[in-house]
C-alpha atoms as a PDB file:
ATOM      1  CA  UNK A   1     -10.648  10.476   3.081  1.00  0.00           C
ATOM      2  CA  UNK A   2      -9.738   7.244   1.731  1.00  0.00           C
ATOM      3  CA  UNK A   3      -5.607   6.681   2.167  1.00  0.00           C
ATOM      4  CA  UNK A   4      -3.683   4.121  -0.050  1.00  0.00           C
ATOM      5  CA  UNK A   5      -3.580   0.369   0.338  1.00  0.00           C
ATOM      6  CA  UNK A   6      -0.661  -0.895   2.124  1.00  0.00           C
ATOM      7  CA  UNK A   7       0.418  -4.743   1.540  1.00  0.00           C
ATOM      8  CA  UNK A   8       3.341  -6.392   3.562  1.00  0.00           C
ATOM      9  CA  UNK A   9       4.697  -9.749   3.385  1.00  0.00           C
ATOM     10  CA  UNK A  10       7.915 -11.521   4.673  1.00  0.00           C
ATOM     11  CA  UNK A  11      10.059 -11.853   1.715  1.00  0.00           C
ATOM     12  CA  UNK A  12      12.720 -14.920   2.318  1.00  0.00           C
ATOM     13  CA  UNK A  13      14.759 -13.871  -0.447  1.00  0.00           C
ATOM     14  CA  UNK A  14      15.611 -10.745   1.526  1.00  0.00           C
ATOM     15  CA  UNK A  15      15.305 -11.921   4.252  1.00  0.00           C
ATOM     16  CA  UNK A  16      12.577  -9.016   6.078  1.00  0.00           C
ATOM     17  CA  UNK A  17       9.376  -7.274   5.594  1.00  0.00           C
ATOM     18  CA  UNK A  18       8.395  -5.773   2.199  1.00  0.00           C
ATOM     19  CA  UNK A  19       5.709  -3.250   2.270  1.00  0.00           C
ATOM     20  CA  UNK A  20       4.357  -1.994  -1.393  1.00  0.00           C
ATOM     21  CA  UNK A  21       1.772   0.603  -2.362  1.00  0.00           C
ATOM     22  CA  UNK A  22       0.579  -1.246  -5.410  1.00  0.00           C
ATOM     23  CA  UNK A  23      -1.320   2.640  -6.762  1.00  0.00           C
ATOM     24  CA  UNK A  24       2.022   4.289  -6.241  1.00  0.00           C
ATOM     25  CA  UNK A  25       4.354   2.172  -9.053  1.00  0.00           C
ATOM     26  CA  UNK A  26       7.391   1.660  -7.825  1.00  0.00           C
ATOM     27  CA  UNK A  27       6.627   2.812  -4.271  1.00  0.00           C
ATOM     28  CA  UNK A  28       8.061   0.048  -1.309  1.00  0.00           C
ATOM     29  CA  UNK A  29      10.727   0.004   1.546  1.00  0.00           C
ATOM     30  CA  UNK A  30      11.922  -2.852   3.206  1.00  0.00           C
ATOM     31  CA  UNK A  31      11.771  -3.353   6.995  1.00  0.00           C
ATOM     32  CA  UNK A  32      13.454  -5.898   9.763  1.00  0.00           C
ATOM     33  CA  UNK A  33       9.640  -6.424  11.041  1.00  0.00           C
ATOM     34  CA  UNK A  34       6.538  -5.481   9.361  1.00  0.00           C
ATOM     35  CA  UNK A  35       6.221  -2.129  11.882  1.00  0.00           C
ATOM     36  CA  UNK A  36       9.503  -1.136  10.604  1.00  0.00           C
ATOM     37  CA  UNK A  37       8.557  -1.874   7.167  1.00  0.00           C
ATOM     38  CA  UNK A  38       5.218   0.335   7.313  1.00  0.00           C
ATOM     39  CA  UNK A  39       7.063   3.118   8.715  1.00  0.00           C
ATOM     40  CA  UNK A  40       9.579   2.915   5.814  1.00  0.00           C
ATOM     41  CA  UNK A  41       6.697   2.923   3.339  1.00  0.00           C
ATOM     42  CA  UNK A  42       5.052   5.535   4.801  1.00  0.00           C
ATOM     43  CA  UNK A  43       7.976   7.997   4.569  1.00  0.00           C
ATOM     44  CA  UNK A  44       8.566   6.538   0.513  1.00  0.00           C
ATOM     45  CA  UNK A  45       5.197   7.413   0.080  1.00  0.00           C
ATOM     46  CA  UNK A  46       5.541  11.280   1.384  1.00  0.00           C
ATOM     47  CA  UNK A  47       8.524  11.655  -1.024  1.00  0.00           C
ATOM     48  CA  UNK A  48       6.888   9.888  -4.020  1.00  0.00           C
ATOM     49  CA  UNK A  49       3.891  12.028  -3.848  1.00  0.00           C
ATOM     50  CA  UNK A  50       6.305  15.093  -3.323  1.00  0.00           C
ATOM     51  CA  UNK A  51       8.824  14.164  -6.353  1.00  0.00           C
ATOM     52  CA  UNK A  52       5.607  13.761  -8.563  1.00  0.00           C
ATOM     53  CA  UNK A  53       3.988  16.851  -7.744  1.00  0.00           C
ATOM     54  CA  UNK A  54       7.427  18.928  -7.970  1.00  0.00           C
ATOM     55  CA  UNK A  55       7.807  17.359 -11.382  1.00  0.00           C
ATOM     56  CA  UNK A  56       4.249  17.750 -12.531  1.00  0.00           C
ATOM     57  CA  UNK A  57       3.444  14.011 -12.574  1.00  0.00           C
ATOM     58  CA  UNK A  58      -0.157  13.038 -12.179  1.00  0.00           C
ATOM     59  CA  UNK A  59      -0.813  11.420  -9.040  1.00  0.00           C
ATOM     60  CA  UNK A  60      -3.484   8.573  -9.008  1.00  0.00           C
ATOM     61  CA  UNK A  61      -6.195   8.410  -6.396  1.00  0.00           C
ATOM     62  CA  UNK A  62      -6.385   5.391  -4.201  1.00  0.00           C
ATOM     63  CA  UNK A  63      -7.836   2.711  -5.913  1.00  0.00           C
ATOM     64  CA  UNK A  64      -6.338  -0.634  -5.278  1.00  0.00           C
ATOM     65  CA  UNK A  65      -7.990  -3.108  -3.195  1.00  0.00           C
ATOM     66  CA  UNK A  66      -7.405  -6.535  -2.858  1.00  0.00           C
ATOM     67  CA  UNK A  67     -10.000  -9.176  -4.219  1.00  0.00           C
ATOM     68  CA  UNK A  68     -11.243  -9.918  -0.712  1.00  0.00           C
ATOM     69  CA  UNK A  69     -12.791  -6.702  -0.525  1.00  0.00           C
ATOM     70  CA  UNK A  70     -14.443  -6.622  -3.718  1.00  0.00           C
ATOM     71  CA  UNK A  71     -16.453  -9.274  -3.502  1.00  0.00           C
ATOM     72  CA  UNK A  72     -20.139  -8.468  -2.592  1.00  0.00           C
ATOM     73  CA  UNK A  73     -21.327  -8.613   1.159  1.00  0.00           C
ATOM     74  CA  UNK A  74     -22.269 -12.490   1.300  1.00  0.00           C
ATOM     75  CA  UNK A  75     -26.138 -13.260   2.510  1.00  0.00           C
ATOM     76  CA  UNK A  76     -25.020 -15.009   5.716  1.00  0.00           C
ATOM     77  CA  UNK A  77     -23.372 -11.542   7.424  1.00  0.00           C
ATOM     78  CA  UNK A  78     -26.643  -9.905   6.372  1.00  0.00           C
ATOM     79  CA  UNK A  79     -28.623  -8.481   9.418  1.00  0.00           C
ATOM     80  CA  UNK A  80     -31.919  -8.156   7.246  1.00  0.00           C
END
């Protein structure tokens, strides 16, 4: 099963760890280190998908994926 993308970057404006789930709008936590910030993030994400389906809210299947994985395998990793 595939789970949700996870980003986290240092934000210097807040001065910690932001972790977003860019398929779940709306869905990030904030974090001292980026650990703390995935653990926060996780625990959004278990109440997001809760609140949606007690409120009848479509929930969207993992899609996101950062450019770096979408581009196509390059010729020079091939093992053919």
């Amino acid at each position: 099963m595939q789970d949700y993308f996870i980003s986290i970057f240092y934000s210097e404006e807040d001065g910690g760890y932001i972790a977003d789930i860019p398929d779940l709008r709306f869905c990030s936590a904030f974090g001292e280190t980026p650990e703390e910030a995935l653990r926060e993030v996780q625990i959004a994400k278990t109440a997001w998908l809760e609140a949606a389906r007690a409120n009848g809210k479509p929930i969207p299947p993992p899609k996101y994926r950062p450019a770096i994985y979408q581009l196509p395998a390059s010729p020079l990793l091939s093992t053919a």
